[in-house]
C-alpha atoms as a PDB file:
ATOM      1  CA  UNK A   1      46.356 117.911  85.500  1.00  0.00           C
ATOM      2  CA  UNK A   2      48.563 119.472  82.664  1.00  0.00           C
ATOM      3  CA  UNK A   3      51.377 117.042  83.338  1.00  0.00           C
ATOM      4  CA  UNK A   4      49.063 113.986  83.183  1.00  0.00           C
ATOM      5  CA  UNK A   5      47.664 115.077  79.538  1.00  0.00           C
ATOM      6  CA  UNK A   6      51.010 115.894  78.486  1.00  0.00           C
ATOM      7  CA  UNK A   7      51.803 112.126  79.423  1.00  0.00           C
ATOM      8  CA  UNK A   8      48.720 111.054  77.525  1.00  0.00           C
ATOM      9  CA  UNK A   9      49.191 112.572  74.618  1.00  0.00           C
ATOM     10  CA  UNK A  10      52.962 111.362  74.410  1.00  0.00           C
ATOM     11  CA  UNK A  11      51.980 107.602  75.129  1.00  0.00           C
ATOM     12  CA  UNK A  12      48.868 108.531  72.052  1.00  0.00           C
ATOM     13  CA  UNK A  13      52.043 109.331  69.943  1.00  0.00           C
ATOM     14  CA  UNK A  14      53.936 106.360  70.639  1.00  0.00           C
ATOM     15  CA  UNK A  15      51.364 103.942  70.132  1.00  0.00           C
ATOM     16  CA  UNK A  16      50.039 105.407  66.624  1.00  0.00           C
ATOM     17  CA  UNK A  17      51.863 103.072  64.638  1.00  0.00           C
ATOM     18  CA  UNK A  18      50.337 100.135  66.079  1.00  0.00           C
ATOM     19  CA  UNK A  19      46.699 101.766  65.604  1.00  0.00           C
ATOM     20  CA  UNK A  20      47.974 102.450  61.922  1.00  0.00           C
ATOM     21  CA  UNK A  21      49.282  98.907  61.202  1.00  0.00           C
ATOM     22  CA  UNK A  22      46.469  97.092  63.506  1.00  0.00           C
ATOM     23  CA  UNK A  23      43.857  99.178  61.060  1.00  0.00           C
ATOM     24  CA  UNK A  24      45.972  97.987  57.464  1.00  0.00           C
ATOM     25  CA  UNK A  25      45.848  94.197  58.513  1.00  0.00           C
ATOM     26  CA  UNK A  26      42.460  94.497  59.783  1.00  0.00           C
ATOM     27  CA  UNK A  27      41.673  95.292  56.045  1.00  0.00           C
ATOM     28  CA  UNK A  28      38.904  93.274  54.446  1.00  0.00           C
ATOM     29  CA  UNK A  29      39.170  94.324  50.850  1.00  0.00           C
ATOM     30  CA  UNK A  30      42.784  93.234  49.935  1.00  0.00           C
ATOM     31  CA  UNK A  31      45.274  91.140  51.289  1.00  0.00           C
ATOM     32  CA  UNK A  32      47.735  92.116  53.851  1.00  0.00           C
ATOM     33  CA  UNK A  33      49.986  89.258  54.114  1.00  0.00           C
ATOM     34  CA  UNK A  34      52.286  91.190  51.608  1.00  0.00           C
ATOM     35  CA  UNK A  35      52.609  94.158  53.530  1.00  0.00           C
ATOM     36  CA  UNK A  36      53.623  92.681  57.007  1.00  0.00           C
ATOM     37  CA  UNK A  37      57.355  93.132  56.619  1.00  0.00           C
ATOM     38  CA  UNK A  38      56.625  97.115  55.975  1.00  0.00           C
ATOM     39  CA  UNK A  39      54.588  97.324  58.939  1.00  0.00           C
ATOM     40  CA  UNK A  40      56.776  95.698  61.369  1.00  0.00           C
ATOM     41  CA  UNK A  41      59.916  98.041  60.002  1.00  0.00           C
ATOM     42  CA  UNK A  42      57.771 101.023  60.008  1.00  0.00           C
ATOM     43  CA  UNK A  43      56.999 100.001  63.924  1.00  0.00           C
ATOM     44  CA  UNK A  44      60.301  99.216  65.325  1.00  0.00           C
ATOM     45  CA  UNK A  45      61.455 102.566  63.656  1.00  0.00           C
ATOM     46  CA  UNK A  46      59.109 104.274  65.273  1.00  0.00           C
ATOM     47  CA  UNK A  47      59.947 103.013  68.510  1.00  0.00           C
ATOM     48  CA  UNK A  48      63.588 102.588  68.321  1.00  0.00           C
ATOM     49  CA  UNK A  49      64.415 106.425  69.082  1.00  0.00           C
ATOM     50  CA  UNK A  50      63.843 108.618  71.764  1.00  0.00           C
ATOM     51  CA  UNK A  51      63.516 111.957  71.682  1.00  0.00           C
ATOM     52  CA  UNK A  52      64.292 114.529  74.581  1.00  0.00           C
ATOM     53  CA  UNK A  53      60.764 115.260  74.788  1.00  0.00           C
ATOM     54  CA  UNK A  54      59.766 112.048  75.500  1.00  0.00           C
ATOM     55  CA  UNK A  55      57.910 111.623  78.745  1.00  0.00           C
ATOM     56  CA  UNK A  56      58.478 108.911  81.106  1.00  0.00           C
ATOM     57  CA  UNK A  57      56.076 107.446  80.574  1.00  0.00           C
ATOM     58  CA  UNK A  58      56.968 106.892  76.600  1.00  0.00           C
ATOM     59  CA  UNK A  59      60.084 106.156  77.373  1.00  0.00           C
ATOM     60  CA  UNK A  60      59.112 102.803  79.324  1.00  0.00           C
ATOM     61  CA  UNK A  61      56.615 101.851  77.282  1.00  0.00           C
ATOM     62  CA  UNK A  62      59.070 102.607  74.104  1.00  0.00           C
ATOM     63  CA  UNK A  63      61.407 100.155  75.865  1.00  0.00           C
ATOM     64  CA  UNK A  64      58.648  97.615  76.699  1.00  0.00           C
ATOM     65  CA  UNK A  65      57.496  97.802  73.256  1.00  0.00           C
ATOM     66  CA  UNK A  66      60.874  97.579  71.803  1.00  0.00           C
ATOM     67  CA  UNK A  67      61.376  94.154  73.359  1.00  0.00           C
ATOM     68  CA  UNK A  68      57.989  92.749  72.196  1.00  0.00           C
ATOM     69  CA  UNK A  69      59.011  93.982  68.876  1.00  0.00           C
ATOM     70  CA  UNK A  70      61.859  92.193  68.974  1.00  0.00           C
ATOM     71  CA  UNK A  71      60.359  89.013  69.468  1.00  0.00           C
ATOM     72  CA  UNK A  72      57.971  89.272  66.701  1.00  0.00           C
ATOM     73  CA  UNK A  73      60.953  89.886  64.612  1.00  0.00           C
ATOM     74  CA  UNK A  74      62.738  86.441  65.553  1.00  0.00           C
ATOM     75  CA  UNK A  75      59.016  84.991  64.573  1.00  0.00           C
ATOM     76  CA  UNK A  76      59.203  87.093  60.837  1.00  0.00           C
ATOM     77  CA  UNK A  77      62.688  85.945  60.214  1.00  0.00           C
ATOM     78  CA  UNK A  78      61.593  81.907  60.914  1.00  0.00           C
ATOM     79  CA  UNK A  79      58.729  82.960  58.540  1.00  0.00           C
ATOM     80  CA  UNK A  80      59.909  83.990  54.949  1.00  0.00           C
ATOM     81  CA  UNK A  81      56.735  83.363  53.501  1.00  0.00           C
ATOM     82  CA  UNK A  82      55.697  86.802  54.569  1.00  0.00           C
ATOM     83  CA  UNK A  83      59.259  88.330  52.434  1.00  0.00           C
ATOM     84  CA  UNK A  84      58.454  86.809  49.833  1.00  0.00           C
ATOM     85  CA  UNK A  85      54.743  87.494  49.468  1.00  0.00           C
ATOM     86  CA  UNK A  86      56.085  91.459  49.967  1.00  0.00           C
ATOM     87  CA  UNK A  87      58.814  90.802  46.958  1.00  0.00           C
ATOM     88  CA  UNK A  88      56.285  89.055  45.002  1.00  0.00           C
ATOM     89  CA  UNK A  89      53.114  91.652  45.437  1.00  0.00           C
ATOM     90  CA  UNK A  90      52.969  94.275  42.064  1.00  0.00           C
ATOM     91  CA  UNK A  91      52.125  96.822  44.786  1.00  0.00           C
ATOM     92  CA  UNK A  92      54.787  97.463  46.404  1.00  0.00           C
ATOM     93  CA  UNK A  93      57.683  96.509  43.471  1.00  0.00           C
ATOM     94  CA  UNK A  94      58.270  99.802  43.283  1.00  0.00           C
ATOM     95  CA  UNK A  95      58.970 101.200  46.920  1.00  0.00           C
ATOM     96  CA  UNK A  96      61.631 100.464  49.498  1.00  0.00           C
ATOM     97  CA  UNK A  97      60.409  99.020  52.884  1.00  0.00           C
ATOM     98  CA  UNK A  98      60.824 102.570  54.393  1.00  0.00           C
ATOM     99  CA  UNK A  99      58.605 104.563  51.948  1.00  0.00           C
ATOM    100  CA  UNK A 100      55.414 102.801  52.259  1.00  0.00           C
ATOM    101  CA  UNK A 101      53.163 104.013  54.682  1.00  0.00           C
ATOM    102  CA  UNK A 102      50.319 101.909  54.937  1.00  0.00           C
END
């Protein structure tokens, strides 16, 4: 039905993020390491707001992922190496955490 596509597409939305970042680590060419830290901030931003438009459906997986999130971010935290391989990459000298998009 119309309703169940609608659902679809919002849970598509939600999960983008993860398809972007899964797709920049997966990279073969360069290394990633650096650019962990962006990723995960990019992700829990993503997922850390709501909209009123949000299905459902989005909204519980939103929450679910929120808490997995959250967990992965005790892990970074333990794990500095992957802060300071972002401070210490030329690439990314230049732009905040926020700004870089993949």
């Amino acid at each position: 039905s119309e309703e169940d596509w609608d659902t679809l597409q919002s849970l598509v939305t939600v999960l983008q993020p993860f398809y972007r970042a899964t797709r920049v680590v997966s990279a073969e060419k360069h290394v990633t390491i650096s650019i962990i830290p962006a990723l995960v901030h990019k992700i829990t931003t993503a997922i850390s707001c709501c909209s009123v438009t949000d299905s459902p459906a989005s909204k519980i997986l939103k929450e679910l992922l929120r808490s997995s999130t959250a967990r992965l971010m005790d892990f970074l935290d333990i794990k500095s190496v992957y802060r300071h391989a972002s401070l210490l990459d030329p690439r990314y000298k230049l732009y905040p955490v926020n700004r870089l998009e993949e």
